[in-house]
PDB file of N, CA and C in Angstrom:
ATOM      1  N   UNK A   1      28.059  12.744   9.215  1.00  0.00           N
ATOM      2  CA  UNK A   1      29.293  11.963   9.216  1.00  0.00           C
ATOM      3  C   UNK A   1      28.915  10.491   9.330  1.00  0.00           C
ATOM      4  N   UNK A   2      29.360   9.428   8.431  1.00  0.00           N
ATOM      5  CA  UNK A   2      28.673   8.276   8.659  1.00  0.00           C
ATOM      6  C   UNK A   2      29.312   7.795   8.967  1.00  0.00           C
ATOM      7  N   UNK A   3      30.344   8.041  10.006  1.00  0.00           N
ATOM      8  CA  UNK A   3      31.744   7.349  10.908  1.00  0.00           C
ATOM      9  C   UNK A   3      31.556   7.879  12.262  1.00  0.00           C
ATOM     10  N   UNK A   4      31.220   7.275  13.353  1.00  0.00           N
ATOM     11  CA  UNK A   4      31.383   7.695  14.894  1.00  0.00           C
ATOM     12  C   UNK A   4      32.882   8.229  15.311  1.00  0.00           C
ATOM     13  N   UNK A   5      33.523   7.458  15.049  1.00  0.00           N
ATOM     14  CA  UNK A   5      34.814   7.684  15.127  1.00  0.00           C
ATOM     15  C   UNK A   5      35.223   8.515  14.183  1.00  0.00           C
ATOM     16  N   UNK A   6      35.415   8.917  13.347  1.00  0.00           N
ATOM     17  CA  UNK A   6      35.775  10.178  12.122  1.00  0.00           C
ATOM     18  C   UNK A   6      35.048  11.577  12.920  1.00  0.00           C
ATOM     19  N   UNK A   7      33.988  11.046  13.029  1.00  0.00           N
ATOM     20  CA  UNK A   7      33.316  12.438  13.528  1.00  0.00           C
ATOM     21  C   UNK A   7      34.142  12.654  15.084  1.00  0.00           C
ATOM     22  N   UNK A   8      34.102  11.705  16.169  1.00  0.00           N
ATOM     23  CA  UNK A   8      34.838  12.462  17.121  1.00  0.00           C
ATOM     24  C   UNK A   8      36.224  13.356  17.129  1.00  0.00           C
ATOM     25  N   UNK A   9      36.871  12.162  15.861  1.00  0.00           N
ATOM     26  CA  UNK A   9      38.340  12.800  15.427  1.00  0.00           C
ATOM     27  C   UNK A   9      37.971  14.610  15.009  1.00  0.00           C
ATOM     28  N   UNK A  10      37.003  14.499  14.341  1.00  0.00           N
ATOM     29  CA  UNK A  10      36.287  15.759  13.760  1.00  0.00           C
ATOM     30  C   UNK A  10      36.370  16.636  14.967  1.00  0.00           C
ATOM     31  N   UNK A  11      35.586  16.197  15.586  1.00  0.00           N
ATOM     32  CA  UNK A  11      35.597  17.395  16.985  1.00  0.00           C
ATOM     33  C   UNK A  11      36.631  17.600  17.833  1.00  0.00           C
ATOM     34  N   UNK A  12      37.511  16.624  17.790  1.00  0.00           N
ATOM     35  CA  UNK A  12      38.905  16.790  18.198  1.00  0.00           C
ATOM     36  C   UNK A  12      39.729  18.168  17.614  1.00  0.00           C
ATOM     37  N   UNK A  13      39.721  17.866  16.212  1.00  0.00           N
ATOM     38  CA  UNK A  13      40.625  18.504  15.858  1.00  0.00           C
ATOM     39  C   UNK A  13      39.913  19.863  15.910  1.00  0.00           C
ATOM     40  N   UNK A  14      38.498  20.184  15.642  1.00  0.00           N
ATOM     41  CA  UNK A  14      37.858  21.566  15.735  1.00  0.00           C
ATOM     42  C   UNK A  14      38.786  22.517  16.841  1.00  0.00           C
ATOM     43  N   UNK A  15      38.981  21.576  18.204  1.00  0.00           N
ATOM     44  CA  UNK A  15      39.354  22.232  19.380  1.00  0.00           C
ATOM     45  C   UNK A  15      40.643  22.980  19.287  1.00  0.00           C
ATOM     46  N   UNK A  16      41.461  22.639  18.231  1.00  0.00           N
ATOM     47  CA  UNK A  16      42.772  23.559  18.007  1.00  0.00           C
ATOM     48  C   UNK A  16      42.137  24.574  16.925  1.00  0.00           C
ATOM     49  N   UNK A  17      41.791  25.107  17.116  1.00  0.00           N
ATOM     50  CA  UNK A  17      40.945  26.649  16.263  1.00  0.00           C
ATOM     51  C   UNK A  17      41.883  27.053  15.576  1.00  0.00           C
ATOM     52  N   UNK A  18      43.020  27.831  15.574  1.00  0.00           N
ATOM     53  CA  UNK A  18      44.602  27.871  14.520  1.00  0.00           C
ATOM     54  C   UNK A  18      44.308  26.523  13.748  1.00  0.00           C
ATOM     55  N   UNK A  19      44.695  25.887  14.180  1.00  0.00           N
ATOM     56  CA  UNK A  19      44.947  24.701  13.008  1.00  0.00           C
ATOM     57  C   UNK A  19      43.996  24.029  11.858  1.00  0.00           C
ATOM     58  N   UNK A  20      42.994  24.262  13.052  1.00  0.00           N
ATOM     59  CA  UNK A  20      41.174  23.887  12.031  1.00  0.00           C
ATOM     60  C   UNK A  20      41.216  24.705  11.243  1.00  0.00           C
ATOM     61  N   UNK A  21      41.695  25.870  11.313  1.00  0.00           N
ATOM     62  CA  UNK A  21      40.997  27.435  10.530  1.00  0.00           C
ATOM     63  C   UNK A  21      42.434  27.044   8.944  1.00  0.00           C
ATOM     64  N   UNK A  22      43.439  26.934   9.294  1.00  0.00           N
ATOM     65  CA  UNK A  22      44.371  26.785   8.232  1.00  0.00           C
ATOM     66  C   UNK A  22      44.043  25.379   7.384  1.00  0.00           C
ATOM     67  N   UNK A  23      43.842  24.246   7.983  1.00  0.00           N
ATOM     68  CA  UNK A  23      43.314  22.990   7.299  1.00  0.00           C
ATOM     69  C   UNK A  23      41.938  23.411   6.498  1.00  0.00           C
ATOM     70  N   UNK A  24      40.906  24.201   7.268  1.00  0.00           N
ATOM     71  CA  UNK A  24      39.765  24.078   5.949  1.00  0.00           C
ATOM     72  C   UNK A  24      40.012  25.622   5.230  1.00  0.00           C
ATOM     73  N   UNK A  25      41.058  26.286   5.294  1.00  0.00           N
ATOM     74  CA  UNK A  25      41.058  27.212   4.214  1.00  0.00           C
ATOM     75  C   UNK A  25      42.183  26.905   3.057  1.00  0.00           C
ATOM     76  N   UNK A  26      43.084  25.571   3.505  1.00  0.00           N
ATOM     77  CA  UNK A  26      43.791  24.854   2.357  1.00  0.00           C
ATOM     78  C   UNK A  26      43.194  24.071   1.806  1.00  0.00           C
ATOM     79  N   UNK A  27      42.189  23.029   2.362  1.00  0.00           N
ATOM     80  CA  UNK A  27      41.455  22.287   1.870  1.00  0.00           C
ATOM     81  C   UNK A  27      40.060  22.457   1.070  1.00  0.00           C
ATOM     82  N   UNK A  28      39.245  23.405   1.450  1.00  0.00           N
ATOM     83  CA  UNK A  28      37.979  23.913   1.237  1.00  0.00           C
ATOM     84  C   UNK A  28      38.154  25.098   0.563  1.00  0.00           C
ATOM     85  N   UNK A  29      39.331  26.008   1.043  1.00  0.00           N
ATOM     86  CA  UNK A  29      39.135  27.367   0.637  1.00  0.00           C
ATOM     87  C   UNK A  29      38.239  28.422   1.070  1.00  0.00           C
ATOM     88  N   UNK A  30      37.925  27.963   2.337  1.00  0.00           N
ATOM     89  CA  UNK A  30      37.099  28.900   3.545  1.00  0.00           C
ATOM     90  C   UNK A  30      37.293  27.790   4.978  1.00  0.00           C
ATOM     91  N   UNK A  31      36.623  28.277   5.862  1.00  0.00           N
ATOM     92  CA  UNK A  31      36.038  27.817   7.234  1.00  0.00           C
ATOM     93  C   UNK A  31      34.932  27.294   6.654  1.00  0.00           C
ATOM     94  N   UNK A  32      35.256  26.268   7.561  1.00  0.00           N
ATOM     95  CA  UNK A  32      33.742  25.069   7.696  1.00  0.00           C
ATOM     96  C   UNK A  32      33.220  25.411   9.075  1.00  0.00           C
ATOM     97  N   UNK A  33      32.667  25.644   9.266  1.00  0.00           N
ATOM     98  CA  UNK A  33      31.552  26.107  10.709  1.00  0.00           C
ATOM     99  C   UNK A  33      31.284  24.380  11.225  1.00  0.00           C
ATOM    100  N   UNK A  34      31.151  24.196  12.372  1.00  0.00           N
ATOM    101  CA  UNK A  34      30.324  23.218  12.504  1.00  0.00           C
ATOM    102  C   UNK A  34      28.865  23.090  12.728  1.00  0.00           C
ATOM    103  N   UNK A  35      28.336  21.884  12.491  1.00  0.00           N
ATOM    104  CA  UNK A  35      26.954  21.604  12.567  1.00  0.00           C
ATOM    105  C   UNK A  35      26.917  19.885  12.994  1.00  0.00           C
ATOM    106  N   UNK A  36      25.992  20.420  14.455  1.00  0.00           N
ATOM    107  CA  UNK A  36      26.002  18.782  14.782  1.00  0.00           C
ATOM    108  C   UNK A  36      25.436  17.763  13.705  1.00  0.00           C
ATOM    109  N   UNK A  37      25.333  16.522  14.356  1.00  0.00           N
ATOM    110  CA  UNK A  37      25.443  15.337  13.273  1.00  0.00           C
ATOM    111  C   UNK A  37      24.100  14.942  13.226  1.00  0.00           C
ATOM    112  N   UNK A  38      23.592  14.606  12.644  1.00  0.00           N
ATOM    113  CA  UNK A  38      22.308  14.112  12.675  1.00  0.00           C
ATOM    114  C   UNK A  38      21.976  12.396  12.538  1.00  0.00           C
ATOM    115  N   UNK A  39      21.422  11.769  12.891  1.00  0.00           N
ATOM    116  CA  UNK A  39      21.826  10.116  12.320  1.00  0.00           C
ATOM    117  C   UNK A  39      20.826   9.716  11.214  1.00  0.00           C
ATOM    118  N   UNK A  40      21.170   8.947  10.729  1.00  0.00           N
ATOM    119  CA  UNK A  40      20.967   8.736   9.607  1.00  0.00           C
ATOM    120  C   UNK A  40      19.246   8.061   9.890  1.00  0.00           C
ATOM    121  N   UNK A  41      18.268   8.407   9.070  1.00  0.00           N
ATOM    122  CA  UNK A  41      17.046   7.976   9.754  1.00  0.00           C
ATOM    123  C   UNK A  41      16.017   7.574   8.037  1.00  0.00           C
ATOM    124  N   UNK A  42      14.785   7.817   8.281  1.00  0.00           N
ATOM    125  CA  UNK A  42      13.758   7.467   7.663  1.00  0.00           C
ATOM    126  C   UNK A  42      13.316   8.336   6.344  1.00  0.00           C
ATOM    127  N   UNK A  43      13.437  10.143   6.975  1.00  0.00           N
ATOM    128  CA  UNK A  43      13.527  11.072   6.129  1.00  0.00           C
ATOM    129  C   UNK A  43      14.246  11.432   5.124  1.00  0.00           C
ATOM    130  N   UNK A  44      13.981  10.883   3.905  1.00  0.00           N
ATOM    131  CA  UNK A  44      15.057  11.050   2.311  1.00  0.00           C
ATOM    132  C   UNK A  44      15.888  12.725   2.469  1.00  0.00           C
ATOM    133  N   UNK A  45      15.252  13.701   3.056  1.00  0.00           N
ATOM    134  CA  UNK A  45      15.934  15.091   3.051  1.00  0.00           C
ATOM    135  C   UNK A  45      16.971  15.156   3.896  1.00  0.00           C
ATOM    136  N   UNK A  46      16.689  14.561   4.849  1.00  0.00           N
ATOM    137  CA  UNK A  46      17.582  14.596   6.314  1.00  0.00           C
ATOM    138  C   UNK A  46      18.774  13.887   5.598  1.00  0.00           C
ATOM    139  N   UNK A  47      18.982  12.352   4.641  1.00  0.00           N
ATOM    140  CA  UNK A  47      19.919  11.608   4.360  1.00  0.00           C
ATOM    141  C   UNK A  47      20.625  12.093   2.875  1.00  0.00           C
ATOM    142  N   UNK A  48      20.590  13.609   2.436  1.00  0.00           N
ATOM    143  CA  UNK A  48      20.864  14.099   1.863  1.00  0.00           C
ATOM    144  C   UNK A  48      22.424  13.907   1.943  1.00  0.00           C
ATOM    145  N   UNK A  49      22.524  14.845   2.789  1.00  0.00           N
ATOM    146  CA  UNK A  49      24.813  14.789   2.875  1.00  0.00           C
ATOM    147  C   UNK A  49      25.004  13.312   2.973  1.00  0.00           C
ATOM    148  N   UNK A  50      24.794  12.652   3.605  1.00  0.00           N
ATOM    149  CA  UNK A  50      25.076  10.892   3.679  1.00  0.00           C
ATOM    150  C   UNK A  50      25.251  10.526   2.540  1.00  0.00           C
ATOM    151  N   UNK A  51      24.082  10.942   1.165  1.00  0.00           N
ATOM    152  CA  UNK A  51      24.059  10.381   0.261  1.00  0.00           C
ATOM    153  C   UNK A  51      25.238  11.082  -0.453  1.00  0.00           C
ATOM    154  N   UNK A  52      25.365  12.259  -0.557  1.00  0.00           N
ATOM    155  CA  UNK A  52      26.639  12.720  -0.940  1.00  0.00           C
ATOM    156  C   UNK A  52      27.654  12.307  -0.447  1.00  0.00           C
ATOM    157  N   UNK A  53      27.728  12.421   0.735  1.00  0.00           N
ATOM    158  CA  UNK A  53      29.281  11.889   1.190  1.00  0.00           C
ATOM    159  C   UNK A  53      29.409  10.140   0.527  1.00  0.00           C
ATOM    160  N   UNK A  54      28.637   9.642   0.392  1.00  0.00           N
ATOM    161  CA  UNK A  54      28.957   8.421  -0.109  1.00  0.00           C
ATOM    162  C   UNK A  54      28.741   7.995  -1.197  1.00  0.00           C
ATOM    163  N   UNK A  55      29.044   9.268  -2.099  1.00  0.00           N
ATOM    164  CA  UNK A  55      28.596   8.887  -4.109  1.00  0.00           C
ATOM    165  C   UNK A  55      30.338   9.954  -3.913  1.00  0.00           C
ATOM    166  N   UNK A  56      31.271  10.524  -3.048  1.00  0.00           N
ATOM    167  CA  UNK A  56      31.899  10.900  -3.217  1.00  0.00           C
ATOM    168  C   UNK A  56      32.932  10.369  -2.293  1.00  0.00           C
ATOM    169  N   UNK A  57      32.562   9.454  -1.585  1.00  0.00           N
ATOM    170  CA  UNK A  57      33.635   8.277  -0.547  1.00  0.00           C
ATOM    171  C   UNK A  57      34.058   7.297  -2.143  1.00  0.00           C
ATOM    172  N   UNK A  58      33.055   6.776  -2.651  1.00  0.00           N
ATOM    173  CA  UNK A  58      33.108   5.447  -3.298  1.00  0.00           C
ATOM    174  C   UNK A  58      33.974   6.325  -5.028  1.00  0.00           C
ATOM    175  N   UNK A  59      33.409   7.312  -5.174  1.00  0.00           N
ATOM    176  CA  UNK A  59      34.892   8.076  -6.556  1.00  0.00           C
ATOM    177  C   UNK A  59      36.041   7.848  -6.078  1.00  0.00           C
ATOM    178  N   UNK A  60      36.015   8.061  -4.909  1.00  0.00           N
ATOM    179  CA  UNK A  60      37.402   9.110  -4.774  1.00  0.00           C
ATOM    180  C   UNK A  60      37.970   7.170  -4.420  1.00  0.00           C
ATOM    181  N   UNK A  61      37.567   6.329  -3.945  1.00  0.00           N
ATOM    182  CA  UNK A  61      37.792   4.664  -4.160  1.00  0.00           C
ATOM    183  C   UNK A  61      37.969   3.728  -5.014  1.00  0.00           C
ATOM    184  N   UNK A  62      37.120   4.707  -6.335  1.00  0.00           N
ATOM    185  CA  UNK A  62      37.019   3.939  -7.430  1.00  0.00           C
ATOM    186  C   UNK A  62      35.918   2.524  -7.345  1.00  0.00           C
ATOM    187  N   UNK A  63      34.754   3.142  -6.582  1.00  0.00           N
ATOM    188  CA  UNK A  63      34.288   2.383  -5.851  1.00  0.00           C
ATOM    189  C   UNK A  63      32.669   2.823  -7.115  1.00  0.00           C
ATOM    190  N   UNK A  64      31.874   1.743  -7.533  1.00  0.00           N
ATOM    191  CA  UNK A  64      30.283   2.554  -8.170  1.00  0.00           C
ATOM    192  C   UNK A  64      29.582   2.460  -7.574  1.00  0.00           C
ATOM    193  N   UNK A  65      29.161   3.516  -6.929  1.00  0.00           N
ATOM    194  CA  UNK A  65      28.263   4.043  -6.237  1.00  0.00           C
ATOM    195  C   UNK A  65      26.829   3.239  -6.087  1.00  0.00           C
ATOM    196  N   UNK A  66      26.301   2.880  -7.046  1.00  0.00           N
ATOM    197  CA  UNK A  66      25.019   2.538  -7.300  1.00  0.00           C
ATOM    198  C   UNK A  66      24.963   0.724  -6.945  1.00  0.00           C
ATOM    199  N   UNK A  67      26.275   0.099  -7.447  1.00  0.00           N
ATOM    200  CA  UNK A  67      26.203  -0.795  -7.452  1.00  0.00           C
ATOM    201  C   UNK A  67      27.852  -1.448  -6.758  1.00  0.00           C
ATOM    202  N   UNK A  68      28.250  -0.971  -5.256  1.00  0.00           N
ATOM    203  CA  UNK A  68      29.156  -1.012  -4.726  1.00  0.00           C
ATOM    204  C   UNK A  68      30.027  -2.680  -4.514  1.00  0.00           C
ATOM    205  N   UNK A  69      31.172  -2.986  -4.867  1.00  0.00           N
ATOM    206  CA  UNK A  69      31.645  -4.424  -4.185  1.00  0.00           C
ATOM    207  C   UNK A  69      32.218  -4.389  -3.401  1.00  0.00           C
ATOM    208  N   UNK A  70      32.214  -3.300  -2.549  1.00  0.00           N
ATOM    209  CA  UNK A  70      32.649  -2.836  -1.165  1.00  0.00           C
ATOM    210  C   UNK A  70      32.341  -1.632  -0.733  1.00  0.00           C
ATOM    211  N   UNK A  71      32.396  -1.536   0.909  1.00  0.00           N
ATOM    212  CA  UNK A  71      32.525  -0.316   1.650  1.00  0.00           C
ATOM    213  C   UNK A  71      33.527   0.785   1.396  1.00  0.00           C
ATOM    214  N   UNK A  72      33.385   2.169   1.083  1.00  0.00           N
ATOM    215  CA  UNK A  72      34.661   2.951   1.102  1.00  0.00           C
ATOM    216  C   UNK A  72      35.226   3.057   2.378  1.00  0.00           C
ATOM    217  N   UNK A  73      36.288   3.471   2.899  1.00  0.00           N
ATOM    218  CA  UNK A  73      36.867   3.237   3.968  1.00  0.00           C
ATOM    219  C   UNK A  73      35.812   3.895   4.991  1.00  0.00           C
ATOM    220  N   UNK A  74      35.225   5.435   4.722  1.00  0.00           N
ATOM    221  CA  UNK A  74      34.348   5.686   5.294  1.00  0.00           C
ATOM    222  C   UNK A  74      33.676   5.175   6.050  1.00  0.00           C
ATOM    223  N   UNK A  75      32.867   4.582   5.436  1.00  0.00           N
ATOM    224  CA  UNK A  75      31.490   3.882   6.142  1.00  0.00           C
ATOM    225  C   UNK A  75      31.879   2.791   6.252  1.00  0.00           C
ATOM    226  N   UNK A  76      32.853   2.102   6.153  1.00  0.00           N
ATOM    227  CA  UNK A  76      33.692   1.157   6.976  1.00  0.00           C
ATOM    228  C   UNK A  76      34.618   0.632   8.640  1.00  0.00           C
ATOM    229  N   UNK A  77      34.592   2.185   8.447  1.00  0.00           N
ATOM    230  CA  UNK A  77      35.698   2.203   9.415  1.00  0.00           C
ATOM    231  C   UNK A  77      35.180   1.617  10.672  1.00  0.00           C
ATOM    232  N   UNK A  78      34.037   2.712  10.992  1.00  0.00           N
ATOM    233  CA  UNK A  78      33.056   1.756  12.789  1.00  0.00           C
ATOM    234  C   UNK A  78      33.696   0.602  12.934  1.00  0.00           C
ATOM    235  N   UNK A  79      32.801  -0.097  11.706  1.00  0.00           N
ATOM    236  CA  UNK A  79      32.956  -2.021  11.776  1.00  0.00           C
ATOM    237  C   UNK A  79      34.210  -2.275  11.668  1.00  0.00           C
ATOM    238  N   UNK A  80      35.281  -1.995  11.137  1.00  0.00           N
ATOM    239  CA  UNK A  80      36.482  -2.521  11.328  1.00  0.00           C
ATOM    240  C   UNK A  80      37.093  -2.483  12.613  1.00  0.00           C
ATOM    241  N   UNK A  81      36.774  -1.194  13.008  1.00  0.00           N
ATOM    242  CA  UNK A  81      37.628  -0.866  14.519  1.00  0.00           C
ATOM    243  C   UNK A  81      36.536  -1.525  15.997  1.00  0.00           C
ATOM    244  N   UNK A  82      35.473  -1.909  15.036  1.00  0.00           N
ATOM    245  CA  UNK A  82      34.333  -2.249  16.286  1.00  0.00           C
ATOM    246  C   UNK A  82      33.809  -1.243  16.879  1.00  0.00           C
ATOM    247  N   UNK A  83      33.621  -0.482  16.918  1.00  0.00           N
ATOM    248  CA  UNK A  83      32.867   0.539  17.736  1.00  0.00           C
ATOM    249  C   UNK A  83      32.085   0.352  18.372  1.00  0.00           C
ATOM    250  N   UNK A  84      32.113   0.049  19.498  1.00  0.00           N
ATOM    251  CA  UNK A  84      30.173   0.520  20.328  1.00  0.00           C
ATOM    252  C   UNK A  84      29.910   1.250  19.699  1.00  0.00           C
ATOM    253  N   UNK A  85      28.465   1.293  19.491  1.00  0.00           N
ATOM    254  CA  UNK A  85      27.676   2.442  19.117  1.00  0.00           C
ATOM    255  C   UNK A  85      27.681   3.049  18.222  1.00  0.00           C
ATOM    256  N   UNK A  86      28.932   2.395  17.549  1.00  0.00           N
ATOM    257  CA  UNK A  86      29.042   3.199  15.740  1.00  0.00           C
ATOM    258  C   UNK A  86      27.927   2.396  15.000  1.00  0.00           C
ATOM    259  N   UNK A  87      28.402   2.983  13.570  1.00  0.00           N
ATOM    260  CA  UNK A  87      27.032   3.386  12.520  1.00  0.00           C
ATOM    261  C   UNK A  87      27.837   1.664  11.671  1.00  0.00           C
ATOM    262  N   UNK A  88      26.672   0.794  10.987  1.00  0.00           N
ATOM    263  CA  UNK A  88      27.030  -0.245  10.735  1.00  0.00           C
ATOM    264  C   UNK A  88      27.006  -0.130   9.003  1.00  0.00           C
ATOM    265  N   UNK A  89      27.348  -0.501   7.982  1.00  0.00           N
ATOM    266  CA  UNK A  89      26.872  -0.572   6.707  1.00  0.00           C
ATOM    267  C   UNK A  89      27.066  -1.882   6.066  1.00  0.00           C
ATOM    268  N   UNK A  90      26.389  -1.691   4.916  1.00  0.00           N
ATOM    269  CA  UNK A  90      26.664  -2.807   3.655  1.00  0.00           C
ATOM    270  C   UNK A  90      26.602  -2.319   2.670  1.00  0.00           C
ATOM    271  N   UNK A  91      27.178  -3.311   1.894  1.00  0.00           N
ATOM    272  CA  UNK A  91      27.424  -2.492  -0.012  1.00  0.00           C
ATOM    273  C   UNK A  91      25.967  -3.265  -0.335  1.00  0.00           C
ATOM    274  N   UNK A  92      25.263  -3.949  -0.109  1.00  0.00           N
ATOM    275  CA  UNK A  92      24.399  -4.575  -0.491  1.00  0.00           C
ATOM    276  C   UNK A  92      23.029  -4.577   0.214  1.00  0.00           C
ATOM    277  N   UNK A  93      21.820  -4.033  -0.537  1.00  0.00           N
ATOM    278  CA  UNK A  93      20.926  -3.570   0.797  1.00  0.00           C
ATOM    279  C   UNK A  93      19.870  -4.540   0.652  1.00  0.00           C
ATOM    280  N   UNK A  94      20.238  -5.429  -0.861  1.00  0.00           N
ATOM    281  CA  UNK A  94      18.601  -6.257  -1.402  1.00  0.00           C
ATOM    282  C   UNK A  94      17.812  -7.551   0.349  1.00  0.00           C
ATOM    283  N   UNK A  95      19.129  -7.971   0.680  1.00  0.00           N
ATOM    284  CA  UNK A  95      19.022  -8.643   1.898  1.00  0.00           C
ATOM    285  C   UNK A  95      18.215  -7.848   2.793  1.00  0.00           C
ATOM    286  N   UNK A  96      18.550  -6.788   3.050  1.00  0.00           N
ATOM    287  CA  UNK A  96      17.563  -5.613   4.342  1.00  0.00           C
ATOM    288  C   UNK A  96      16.597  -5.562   4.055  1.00  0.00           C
ATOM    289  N   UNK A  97      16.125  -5.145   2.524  1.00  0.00           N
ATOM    290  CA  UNK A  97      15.535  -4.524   2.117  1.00  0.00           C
ATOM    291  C   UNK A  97      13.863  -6.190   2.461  1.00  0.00           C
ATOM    292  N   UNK A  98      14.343  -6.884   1.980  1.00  0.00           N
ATOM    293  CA  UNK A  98      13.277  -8.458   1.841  1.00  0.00           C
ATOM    294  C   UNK A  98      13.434  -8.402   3.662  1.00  0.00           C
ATOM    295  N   UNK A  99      14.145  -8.092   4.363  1.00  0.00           N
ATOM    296  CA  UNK A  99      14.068  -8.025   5.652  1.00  0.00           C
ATOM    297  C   UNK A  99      13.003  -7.082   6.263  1.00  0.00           C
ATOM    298  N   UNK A 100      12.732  -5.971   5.601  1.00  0.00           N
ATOM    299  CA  UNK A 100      11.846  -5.556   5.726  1.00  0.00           C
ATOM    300  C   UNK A 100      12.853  -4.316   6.622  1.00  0.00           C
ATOM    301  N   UNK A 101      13.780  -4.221   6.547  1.00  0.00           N
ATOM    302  CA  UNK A 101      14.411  -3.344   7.490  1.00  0.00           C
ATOM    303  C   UNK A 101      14.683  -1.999   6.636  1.00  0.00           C
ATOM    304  N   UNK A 102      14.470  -2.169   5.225  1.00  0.00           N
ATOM    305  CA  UNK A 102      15.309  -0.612   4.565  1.00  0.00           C
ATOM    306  C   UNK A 102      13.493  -0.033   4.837  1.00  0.00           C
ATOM    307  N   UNK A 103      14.454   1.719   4.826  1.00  0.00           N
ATOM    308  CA  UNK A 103      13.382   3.341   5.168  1.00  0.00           C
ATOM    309  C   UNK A 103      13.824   2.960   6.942  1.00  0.00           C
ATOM    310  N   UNK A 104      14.020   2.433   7.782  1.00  0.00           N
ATOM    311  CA  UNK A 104      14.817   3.523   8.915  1.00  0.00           C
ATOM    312  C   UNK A 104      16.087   3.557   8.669  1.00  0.00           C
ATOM    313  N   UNK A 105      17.218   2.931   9.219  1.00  0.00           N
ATOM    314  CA  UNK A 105      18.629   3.115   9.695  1.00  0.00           C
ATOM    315  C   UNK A 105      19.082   2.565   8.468  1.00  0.00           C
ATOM    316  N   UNK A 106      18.535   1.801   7.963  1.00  0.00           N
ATOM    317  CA  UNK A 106      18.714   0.764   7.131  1.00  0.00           C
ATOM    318  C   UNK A 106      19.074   1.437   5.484  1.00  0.00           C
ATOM    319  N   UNK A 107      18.331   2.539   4.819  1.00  0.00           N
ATOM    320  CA  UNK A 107      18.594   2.505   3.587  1.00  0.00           C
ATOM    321  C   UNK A 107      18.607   4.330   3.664  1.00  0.00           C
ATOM    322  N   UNK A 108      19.572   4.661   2.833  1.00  0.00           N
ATOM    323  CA  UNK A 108      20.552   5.858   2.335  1.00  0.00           C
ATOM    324  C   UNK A 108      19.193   6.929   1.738  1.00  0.00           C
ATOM    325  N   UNK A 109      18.870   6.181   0.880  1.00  0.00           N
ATOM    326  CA  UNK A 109      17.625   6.674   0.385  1.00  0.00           C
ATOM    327  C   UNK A 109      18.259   7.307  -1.109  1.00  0.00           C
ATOM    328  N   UNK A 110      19.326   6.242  -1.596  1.00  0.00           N
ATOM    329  CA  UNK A 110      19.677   7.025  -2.966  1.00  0.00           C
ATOM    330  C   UNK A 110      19.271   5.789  -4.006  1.00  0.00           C
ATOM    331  N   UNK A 111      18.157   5.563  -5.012  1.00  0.00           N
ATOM    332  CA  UNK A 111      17.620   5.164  -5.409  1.00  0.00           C
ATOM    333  C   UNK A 111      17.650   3.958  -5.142  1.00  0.00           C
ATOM    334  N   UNK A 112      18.548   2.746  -5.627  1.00  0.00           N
ATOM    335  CA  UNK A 112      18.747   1.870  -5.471  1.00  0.00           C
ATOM    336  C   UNK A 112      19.445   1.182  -4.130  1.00  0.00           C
ATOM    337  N   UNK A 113      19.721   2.446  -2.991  1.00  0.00           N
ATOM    338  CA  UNK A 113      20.147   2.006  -1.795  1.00  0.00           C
ATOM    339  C   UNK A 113      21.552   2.879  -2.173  1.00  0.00           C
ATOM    340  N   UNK A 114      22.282   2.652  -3.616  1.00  0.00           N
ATOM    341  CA  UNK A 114      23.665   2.622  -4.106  1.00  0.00           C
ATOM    342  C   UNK A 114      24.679   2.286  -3.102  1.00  0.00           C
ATOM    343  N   UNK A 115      23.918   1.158  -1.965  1.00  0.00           N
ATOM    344  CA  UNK A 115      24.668   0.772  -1.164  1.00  0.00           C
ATOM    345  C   UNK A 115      25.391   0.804   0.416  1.00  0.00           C
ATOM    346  N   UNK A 116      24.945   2.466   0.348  1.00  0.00           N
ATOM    347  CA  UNK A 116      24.724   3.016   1.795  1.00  0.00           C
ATOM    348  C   UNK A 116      23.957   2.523   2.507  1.00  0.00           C
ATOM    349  N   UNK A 117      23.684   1.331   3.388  1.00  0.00           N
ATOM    350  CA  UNK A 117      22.914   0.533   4.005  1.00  0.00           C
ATOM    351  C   UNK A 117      23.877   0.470   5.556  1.00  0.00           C
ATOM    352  N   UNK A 118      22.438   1.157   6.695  1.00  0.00           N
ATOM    353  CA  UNK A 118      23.790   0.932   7.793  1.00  0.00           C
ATOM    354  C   UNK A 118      22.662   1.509   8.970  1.00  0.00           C
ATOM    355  N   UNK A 119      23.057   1.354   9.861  1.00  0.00           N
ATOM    356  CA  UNK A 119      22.766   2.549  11.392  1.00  0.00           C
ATOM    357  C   UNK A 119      23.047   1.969  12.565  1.00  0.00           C
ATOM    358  N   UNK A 120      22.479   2.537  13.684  1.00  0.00           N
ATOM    359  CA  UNK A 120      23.273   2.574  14.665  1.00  0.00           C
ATOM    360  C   UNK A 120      23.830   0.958  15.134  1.00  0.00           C
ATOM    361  N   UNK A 121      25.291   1.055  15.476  1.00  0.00           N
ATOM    362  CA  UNK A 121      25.739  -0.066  16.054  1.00  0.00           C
ATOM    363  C   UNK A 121      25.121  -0.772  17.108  1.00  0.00           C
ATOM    364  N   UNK A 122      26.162  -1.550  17.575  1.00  0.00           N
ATOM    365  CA  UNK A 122      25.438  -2.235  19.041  1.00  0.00           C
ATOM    366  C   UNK A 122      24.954  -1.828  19.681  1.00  0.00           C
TER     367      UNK A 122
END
C-alpha cells in the first residue's frame, strides 16, 4: 500500500468481516485475505505490487505512468494530509536519482522510475 493512511483505513475496515467480505466479493469477485505491508525498499521483487499499483493509480487518473505530471491521488495522499511517518513521493525521480538517493526508498524500480519516487516520511 503506498499510502499509510489508506492502508490503516484498510485495516479498519477489514475489522467489520460482513462488510469486508461483501465489498471484495462486489468489487474483486472473491475475498481478499490480508497480507501485511511491506515498505517499499531496495529489492526490484519486493517493489513489484507498488509498481503495479502505480501503472494502475496513474490509468485509472489519466495520469502516464512512465512519464507522470503528477502524483495519483494515491501516492499523494500522506503528503497532502501530512502524515508522520507516511510514505513521501514524486512524479519526478531524475533529481534523486543525481542525488544519489534512487535503489533504497527512493526509486519504484519500474524502468525509468515511471515516477514512483518516495519512502518513509518524517
Amino acid at each position: 500500500m503506498p499510502s499509510r493512511v489508506a492502508d490503516d483505513l484498510w485495516h479498519e475496515f477489514i475489522l467489520y468481516t460482513k462488510n469486508y467480505d461483501a465489498f471484495c466479493r462486489r468489487a474483486f469477485g472473491r475475498f481478499l485475505h490480508h497480507t501485511p505491508a511491506v515498505v517499499p525498499g531496495d529489492a526490484r521483487r519486493s517493489n513489484e505490487g507498488l509498481r503495479r499499483c502505480w501503472r494502475h493509480a496513474c490509468l485509472e487518473e489519466n495520469i502516464d505512468p512512465r512519464t507522470p505530471a503528477r502524483l495519483p491521488l494515491l501516492f499523494a495522499l500522506d503528503g497532502k494530509l501530512n502524515v508522520s511517518g507516511g510514505f513521501r513521493y514524486v512524479a519526478d525521480c531524475s533529481s534523486l536519482r543525481r542525488a544519489g538517493e534512487s535503489g533504497s526508498d527512493a526509486d519504484n524500480g519500474d524502468g525509468g522510475c515511471g515516477g514512483a519516487c518516495g519512502g518513509g516520511g518524517d
